[in-house]
N, C-alpha and C. Protein backbone atom coordinates (compact mmCIF):
# COMPACT_ATOMS: atom_id res chain seq x y z
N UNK A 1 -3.11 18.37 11.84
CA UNK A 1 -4.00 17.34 12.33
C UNK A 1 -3.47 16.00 11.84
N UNK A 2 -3.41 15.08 12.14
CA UNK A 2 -2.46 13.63 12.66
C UNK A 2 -3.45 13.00 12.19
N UNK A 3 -4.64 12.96 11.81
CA UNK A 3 -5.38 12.04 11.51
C UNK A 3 -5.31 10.58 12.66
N UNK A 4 -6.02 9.87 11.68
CA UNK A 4 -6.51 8.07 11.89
C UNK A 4 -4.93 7.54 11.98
N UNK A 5 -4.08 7.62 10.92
CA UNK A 5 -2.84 7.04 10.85
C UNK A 5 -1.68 7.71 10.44
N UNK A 6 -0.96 8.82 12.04
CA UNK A 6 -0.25 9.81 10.97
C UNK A 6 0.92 9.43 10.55
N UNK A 7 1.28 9.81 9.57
CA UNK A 7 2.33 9.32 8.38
C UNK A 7 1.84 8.90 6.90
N UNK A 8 0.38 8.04 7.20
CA UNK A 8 -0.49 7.81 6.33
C UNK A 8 0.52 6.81 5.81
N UNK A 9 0.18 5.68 4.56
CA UNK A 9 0.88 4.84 3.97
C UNK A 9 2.10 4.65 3.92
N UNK A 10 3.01 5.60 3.62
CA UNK A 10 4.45 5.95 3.99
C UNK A 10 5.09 5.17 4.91
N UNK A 11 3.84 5.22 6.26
CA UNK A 11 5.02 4.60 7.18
C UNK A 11 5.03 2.76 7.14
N UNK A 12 4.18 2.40 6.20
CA UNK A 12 4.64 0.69 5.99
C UNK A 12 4.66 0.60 4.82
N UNK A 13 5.85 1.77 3.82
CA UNK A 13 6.04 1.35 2.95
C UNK A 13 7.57 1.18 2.59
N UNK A 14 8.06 0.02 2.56
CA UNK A 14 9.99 -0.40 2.45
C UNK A 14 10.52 0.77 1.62
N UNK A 15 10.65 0.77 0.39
CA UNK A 15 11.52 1.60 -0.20
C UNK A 15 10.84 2.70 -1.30
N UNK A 16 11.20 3.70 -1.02
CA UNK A 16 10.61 4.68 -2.13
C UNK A 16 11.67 5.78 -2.74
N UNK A 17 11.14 5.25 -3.85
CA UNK A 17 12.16 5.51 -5.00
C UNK A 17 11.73 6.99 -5.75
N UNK A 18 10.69 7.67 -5.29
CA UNK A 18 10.32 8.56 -6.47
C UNK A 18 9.80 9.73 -5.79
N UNK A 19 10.65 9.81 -4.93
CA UNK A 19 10.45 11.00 -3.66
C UNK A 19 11.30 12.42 -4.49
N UNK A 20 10.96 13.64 -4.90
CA UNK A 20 11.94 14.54 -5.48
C UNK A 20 13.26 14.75 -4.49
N UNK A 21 13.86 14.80 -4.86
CA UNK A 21 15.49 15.46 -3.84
C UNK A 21 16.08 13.95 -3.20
N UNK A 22 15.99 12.94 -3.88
CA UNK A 22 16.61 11.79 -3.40
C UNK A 22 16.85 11.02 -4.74
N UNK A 23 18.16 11.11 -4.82
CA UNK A 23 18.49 9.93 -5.67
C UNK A 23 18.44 8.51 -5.52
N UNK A 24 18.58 8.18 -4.16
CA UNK A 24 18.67 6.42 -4.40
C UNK A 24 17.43 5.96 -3.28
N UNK A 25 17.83 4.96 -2.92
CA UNK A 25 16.10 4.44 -2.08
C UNK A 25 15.72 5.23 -1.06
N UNK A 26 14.92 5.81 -0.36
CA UNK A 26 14.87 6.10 0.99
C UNK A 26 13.62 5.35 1.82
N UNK A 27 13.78 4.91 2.76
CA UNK A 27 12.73 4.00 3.45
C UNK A 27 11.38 5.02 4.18
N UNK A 28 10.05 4.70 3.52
CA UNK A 28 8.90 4.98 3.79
C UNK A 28 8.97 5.75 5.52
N UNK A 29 8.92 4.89 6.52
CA UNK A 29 8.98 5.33 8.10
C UNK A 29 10.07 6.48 7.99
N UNK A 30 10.87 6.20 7.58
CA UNK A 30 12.06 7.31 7.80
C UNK A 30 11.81 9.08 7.32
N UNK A 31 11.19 8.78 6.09
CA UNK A 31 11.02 9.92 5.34
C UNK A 31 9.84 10.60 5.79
N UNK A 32 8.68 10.01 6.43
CA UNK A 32 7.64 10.98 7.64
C UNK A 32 8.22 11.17 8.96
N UNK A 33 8.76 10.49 9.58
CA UNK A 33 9.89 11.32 10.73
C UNK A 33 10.69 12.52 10.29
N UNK A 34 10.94 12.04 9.04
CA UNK A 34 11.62 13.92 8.86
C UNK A 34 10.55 15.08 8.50
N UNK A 35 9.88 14.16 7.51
CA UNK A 35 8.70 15.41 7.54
C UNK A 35 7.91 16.19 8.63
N UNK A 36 7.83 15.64 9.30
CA UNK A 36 7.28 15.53 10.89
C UNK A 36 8.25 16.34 11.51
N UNK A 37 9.47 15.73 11.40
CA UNK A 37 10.81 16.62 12.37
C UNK A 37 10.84 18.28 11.36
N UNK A 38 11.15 18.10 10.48
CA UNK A 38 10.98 19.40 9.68
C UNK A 38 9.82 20.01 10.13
N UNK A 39 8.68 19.63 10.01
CA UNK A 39 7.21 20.60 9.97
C UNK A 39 7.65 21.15 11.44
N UNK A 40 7.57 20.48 12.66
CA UNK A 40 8.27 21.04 13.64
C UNK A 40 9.08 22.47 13.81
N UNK A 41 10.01 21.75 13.41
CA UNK A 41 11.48 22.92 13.61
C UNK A 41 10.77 24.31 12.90
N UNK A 42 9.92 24.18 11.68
CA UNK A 42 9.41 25.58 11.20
C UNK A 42 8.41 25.99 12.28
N UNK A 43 8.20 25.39 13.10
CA UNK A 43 7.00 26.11 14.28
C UNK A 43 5.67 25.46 13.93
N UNK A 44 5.40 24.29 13.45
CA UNK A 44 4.21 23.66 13.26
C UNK A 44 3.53 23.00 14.74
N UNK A 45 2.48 22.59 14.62
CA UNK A 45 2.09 22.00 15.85
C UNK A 45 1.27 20.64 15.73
N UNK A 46 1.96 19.41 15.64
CA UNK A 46 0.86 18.94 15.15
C UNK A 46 0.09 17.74 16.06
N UNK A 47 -1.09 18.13 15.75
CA UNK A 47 -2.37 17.59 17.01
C UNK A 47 -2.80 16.22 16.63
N UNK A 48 -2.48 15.94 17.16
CA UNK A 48 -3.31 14.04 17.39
C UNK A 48 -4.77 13.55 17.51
N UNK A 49 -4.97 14.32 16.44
CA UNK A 49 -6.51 14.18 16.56
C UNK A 49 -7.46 14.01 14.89
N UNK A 50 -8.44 14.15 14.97
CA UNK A 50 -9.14 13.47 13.47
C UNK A 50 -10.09 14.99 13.35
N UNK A 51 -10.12 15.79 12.13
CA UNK A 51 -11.09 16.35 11.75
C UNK A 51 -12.47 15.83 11.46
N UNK A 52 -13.55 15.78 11.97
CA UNK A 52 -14.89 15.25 11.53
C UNK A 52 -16.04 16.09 11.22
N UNK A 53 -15.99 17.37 11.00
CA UNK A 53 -16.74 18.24 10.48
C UNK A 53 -15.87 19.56 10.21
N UNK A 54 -16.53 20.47 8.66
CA UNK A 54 -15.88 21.48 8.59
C UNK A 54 -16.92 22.47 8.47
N UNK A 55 -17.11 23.68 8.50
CA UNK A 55 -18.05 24.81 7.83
C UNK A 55 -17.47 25.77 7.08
N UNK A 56 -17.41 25.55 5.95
CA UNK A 56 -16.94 26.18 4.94
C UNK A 56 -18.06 27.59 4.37
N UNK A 57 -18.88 27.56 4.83
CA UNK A 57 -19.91 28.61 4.79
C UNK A 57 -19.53 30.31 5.34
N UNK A 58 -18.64 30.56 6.47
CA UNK A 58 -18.31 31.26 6.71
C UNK A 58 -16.80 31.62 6.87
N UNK A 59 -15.84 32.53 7.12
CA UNK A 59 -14.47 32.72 7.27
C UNK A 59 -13.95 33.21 8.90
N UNK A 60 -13.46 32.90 9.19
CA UNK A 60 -12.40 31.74 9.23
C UNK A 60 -13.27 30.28 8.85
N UNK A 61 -12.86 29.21 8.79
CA UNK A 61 -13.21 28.07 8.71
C UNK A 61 -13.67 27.53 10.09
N UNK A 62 -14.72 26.71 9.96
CA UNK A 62 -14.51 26.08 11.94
C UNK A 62 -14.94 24.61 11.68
N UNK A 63 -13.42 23.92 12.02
CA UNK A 63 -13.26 22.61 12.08
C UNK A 63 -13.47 21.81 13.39
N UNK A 64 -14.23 20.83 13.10
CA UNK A 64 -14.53 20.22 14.57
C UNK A 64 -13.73 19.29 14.56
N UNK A 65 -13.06 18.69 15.84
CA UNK A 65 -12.04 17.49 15.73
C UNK A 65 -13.19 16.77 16.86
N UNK A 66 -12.82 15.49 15.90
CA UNK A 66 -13.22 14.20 16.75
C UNK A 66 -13.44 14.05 18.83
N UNK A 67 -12.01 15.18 19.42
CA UNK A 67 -12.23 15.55 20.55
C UNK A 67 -13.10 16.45 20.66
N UNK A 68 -13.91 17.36 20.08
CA UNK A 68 -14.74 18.40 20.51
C UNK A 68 -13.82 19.75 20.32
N UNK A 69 -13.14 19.70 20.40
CA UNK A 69 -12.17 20.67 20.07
C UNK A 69 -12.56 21.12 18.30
N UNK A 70 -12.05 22.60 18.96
CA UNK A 70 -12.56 23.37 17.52
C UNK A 70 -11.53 24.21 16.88
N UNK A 71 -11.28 24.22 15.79
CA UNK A 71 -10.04 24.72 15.26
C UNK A 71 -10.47 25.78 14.63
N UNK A 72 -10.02 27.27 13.97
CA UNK A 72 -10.36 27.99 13.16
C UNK A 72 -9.33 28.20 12.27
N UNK A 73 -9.69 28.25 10.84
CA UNK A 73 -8.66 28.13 10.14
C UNK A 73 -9.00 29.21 8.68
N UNK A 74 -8.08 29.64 7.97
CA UNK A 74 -8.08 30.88 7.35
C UNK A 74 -7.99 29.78 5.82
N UNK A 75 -7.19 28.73 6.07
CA UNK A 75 -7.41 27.16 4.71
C UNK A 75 -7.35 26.18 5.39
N UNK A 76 -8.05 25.74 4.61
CA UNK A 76 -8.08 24.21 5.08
C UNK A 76 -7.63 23.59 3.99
N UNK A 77 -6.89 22.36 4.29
CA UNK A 77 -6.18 21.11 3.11
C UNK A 77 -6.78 19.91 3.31
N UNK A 78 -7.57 19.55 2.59
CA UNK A 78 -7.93 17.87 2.56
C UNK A 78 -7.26 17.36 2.24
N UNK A 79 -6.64 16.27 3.18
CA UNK A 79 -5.28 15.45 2.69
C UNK A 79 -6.15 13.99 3.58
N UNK A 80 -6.93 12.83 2.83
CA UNK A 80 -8.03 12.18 3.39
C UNK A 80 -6.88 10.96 3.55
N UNK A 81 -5.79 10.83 2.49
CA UNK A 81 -4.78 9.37 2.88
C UNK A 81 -5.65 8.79 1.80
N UNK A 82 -4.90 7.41 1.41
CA UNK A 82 -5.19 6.15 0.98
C UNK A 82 -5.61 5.05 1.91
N UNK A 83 -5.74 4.07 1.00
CA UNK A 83 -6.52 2.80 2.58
C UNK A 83 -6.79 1.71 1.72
N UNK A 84 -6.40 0.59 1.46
CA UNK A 84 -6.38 -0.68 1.05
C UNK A 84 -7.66 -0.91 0.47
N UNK A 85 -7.49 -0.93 -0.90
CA UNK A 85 -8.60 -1.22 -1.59
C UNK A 85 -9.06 -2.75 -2.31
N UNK A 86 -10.03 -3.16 -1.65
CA UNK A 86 -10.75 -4.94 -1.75
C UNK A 86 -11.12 -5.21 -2.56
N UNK A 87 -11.04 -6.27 -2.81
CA UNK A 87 -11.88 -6.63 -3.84
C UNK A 87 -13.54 -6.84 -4.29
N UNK A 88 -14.02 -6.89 -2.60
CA UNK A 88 -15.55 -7.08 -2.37
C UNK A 88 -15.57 -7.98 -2.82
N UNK A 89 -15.16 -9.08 -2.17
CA UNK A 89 -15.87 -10.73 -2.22
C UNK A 89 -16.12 -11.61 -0.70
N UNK A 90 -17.10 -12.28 -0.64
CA UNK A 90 -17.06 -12.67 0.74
C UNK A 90 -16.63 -13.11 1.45
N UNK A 91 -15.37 -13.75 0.71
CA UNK A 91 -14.24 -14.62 1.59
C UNK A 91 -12.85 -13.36 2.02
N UNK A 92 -12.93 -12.08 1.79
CA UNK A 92 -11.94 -11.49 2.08
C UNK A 92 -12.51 -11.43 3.62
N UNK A 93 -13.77 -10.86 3.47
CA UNK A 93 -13.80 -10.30 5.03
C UNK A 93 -14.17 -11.87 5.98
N UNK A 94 -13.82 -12.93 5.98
CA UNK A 94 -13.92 -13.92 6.43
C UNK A 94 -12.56 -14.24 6.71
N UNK A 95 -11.87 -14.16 6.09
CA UNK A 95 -10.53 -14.92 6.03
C UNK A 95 -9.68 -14.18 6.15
N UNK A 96 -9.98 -12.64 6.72
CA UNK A 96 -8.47 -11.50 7.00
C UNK A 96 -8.24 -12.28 8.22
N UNK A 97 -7.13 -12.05 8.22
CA UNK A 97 -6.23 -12.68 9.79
C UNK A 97 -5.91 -14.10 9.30
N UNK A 98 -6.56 -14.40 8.26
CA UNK A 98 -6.17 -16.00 8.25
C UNK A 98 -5.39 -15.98 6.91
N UNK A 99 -5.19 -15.51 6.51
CA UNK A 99 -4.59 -15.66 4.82
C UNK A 99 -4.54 -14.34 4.11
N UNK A 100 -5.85 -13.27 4.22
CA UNK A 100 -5.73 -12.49 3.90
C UNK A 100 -5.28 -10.94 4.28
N UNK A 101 -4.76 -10.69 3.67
CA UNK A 101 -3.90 -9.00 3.89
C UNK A 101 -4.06 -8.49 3.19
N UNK A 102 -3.62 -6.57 3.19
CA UNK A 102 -3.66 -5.48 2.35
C UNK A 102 -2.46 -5.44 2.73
N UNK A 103 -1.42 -5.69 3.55
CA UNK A 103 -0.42 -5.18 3.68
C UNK A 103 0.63 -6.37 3.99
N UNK A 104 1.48 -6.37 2.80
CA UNK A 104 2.61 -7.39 2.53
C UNK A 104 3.77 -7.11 4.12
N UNK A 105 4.13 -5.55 4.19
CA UNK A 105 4.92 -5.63 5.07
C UNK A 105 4.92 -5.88 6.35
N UNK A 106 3.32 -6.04 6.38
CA UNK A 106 2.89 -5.94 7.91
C UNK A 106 2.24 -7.62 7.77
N UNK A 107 2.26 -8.36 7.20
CA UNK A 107 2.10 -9.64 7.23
C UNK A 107 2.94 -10.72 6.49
N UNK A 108 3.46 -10.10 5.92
CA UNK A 108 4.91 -10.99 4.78
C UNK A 108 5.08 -11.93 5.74
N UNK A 109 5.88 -12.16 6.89
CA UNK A 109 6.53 -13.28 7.41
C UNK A 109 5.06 -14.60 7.05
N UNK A 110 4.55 -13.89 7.81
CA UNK A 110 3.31 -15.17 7.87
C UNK A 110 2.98 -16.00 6.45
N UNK A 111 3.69 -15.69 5.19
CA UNK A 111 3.49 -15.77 3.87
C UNK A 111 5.31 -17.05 4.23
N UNK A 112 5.84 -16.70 4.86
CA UNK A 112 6.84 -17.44 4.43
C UNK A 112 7.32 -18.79 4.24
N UNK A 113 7.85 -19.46 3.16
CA UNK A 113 7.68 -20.76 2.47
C UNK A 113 6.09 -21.16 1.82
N UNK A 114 5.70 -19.84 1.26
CA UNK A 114 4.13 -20.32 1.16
C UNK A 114 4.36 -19.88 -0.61
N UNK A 115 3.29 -19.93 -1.66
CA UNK A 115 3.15 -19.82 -2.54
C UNK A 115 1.74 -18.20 -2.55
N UNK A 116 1.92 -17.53 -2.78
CA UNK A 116 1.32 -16.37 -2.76
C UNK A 116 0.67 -15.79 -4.03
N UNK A 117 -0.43 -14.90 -3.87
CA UNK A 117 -1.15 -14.15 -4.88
C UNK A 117 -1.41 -12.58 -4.51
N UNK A 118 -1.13 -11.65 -5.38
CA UNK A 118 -0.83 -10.61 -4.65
C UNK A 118 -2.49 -9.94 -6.09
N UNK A 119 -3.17 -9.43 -5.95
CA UNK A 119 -3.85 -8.93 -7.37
C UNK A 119 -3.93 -7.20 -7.01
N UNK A 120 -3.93 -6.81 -8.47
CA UNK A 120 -3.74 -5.44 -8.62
C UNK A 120 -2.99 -5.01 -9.78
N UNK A 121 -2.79 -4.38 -10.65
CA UNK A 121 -1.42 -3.93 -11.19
C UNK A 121 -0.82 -2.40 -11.49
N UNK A 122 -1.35 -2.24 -10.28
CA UNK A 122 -0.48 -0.75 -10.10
C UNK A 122 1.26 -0.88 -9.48
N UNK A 123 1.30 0.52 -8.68
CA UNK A 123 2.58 0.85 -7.82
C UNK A 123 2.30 -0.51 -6.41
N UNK A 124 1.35 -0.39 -6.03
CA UNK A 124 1.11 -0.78 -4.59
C UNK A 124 1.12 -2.14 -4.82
N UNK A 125 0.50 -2.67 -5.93
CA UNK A 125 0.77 -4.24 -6.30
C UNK A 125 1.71 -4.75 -6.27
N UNK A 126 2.58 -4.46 -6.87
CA UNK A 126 3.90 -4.56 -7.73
C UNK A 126 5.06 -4.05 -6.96
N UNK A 127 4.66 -3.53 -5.44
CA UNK A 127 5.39 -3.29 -4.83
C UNK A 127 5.62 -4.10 -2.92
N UNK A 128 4.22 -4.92 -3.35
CA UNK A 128 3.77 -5.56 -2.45
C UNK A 128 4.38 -7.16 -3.10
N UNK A 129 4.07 -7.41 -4.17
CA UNK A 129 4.50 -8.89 -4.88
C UNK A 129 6.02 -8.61 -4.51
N UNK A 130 7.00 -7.68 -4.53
CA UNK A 130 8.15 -7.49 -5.23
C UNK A 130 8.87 -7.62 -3.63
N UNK A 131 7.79 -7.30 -2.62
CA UNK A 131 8.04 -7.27 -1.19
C UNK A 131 7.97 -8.81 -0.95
N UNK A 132 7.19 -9.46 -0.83
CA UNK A 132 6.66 -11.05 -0.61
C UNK A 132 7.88 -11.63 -1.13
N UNK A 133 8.46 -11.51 -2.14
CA UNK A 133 9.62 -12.51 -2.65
C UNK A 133 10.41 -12.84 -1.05
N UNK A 134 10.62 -11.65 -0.69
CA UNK A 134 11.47 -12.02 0.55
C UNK A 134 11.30 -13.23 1.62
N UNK A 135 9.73 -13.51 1.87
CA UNK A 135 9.11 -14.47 2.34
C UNK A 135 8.71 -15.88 1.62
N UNK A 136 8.25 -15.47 1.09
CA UNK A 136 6.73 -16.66 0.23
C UNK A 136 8.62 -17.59 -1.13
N UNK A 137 7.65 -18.81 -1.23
CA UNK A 137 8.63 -19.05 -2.43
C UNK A 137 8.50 -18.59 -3.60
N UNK A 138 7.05 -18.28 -3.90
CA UNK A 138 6.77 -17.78 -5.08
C UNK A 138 5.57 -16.63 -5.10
N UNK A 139 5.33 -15.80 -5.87
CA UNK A 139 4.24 -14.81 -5.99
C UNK A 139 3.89 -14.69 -7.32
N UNK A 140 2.30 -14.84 -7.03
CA UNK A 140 1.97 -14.62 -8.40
C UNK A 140 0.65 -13.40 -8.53
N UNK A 141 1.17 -12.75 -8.64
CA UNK A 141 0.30 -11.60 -9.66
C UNK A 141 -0.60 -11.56 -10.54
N UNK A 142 -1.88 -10.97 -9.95
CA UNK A 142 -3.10 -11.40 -10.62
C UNK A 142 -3.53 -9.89 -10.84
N UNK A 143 -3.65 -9.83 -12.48
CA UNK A 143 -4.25 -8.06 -12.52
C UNK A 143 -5.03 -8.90 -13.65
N UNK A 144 -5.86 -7.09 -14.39
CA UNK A 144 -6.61 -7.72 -15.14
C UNK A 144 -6.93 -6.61 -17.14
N UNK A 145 -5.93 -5.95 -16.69
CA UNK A 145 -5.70 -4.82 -17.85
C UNK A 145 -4.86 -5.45 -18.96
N UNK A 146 -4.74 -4.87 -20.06
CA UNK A 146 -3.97 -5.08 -20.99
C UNK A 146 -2.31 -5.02 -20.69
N UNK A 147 -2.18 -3.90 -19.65
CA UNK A 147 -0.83 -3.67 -19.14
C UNK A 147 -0.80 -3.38 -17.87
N UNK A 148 0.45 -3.46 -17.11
CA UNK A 148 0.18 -2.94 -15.92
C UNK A 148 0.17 -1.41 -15.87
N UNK A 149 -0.46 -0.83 -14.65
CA UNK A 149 0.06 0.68 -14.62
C UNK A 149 1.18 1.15 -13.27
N UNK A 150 1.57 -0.09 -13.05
CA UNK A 150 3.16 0.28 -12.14
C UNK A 150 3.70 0.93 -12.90
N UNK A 151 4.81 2.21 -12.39
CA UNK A 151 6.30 3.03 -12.66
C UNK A 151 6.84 1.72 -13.84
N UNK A 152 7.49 2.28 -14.81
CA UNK A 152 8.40 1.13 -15.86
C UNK A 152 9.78 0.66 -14.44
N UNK A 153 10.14 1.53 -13.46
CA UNK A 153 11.15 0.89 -12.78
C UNK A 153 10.84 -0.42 -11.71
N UNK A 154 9.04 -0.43 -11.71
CA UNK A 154 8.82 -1.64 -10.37
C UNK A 154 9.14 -2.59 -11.89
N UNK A 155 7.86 -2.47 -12.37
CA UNK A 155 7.47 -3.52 -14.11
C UNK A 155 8.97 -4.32 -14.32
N UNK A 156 9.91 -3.44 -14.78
CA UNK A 156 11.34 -4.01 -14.88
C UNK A 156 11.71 -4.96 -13.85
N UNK A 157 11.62 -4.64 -12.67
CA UNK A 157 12.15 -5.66 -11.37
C UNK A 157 10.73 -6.11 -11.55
N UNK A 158 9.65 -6.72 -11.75
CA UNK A 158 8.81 -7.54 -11.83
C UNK A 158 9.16 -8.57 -12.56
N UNK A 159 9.26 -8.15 -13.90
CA UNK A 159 9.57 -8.99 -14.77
C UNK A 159 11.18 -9.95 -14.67
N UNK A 160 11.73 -9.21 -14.17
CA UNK A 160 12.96 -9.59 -13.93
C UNK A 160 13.31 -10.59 -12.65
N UNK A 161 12.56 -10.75 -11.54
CA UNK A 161 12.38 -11.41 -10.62
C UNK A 161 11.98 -12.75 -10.76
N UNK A 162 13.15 -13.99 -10.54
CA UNK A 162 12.48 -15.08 -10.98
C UNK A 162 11.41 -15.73 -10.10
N UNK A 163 11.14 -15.48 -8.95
CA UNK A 163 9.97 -15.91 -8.15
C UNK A 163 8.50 -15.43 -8.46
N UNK A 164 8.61 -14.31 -9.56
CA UNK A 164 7.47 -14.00 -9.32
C UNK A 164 6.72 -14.03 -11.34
N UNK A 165 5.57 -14.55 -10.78
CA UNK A 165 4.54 -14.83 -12.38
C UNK A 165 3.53 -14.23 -12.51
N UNK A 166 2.91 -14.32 -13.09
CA UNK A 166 1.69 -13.36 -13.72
C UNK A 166 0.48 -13.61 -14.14
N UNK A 167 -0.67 -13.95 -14.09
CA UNK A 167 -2.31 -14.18 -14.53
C UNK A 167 -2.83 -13.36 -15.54
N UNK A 168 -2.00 -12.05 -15.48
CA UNK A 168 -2.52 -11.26 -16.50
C UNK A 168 -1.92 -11.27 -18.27
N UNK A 169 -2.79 -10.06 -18.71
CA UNK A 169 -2.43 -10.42 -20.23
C UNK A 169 -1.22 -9.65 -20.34
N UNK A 170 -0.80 -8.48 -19.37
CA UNK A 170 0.51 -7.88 -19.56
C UNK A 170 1.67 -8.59 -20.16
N UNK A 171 1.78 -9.82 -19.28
CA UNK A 171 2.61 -10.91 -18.43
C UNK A 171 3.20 -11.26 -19.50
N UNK A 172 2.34 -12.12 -20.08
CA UNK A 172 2.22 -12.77 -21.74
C UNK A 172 3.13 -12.22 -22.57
N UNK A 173 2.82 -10.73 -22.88
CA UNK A 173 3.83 -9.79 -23.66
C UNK A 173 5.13 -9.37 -23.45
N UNK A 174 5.85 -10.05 -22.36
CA UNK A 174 7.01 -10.15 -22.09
C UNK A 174 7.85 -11.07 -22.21
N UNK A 175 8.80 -11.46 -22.16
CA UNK A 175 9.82 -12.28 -22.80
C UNK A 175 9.68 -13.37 -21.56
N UNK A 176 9.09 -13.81 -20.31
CA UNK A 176 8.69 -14.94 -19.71
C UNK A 176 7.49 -14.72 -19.76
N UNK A 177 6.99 -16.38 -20.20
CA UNK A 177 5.78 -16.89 -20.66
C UNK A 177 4.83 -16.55 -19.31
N UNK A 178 3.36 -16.98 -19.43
CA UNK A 178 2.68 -16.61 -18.33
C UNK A 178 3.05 -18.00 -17.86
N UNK A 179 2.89 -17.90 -16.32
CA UNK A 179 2.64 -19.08 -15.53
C UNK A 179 1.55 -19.53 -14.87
N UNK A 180 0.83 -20.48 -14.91
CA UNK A 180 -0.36 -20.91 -13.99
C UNK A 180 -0.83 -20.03 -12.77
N UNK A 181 -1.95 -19.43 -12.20
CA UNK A 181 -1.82 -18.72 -11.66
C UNK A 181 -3.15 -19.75 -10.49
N UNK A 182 -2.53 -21.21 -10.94
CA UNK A 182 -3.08 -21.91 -9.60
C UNK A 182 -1.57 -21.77 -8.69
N UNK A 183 -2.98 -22.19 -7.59
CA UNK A 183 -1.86 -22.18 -5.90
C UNK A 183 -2.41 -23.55 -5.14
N UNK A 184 -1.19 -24.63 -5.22
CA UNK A 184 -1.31 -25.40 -4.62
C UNK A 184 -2.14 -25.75 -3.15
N UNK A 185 -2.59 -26.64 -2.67
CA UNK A 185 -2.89 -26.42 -1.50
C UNK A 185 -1.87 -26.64 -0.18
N UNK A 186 -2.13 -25.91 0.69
CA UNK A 186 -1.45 -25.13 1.95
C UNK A 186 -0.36 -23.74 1.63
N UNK A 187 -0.93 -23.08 0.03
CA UNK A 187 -0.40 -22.18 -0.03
C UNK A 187 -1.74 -21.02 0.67
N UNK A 188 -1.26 -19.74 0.34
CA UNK A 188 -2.02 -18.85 0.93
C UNK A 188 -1.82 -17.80 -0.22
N UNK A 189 -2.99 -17.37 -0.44
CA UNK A 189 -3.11 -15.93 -1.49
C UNK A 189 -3.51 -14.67 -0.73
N UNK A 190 -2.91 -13.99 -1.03
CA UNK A 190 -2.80 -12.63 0.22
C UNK A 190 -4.25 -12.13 0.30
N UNK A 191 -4.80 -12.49 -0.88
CA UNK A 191 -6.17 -11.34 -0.82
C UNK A 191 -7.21 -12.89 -1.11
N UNK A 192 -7.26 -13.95 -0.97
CA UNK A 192 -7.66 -14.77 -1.00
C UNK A 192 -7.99 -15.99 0.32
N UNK A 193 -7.11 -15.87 1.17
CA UNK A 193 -6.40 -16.92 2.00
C UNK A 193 -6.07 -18.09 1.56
N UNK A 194 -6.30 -19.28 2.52
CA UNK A 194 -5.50 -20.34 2.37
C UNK A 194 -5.90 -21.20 1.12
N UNK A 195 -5.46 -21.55 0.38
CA UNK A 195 -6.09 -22.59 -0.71
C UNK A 195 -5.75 -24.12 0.35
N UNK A 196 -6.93 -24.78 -0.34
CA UNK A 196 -7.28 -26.31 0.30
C UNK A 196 -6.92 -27.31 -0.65
């Protein structure tokens, strides 16, 4: 079942580094086309459609898909995906399309020659700031932990990246100082929009 978005995150994500059986980068889109092409070739079938009810009460399983269509199944796998997580403030849902994004790769250009704010400090943060360099002149990173919890291999190219600064207390504890984590006006903060 193909779900809402099949490939799920994968497919707008640039480079992934921590896939088992790959030593060096392999690109997000690429690596669910094979999965996809593989599941295939073993005799899989896979349906373009959304599970929206299950009954787990009896055996086989009977899954309802979003078409009316009914599946019976001997297991079922909840595999629900990820999905851009907000901050819940009122200017996000005002200002998406105008400044604000969850997704660097799918809006980066529009960031370009701009001064940027990416907040978070996980994988997805830190992989989204580390994406924006390409566009924006600068990115600045707004978390709010003692440390980040990105992989030590994004953290390293974080820190190491001269375009990009930090708001948090991580930041501090590294060998470049924190930097202001104002944004001029006619810059744009990804999860913020436009500053005035």
């Amino acid at each position: 079942m193909a779900g809402l978005e099949p490939g799920g995150q994968l497919t707008i994500t640039t480079d992934v580094e921590n896939y088992p059986g790959f030593a060096d980068v392999i690109q997000g889109p690429w690596l669910m086309e094979q999965m996809a092409a593989q599941a295939k070739h073993v005799g899989t079938e896979l349906v373009e459609d959304l599970i929206t009810q299950v009954d787990f009460t009896t055996r086989p399983f009977r899954c309802v898909a979003d078409s009316g269509e009914i599946f019976l199944a001997d297991a079922v796998i909840i595999a629900t995906g990820a999905q851009a997580r907000w901050l819940g403030i009122e200017s996000e849902e005002r200002l998406q399309g105008r400044g604000v994004s969850a997704c660097a790769t799918c809006d980066g250009f529009f960031y370009r020659g701009k001064a940027v704010a990416v907040v978070g400090g996980g994988n997805t943060a830190v992989e989204e700031a580390l994406y924006l360099t390409h566009h924006a002149d600068s990115v600045t990173l707004i978390h709010r932990r003692e440390a980040l919890r990105a992989e030590k291999i994004l953290q390293a190219r974080l820190f190491a990246h001269p375009k990009i600064t930090s708001s948090g207390t991580a930041w501090s504890r590294r060998s470049r100082p924190a930097a202001s984590p104002r944004l001029s006006p006619g810059s744009a903060c990804a999860m913020c929009g436009p500053v005035r």
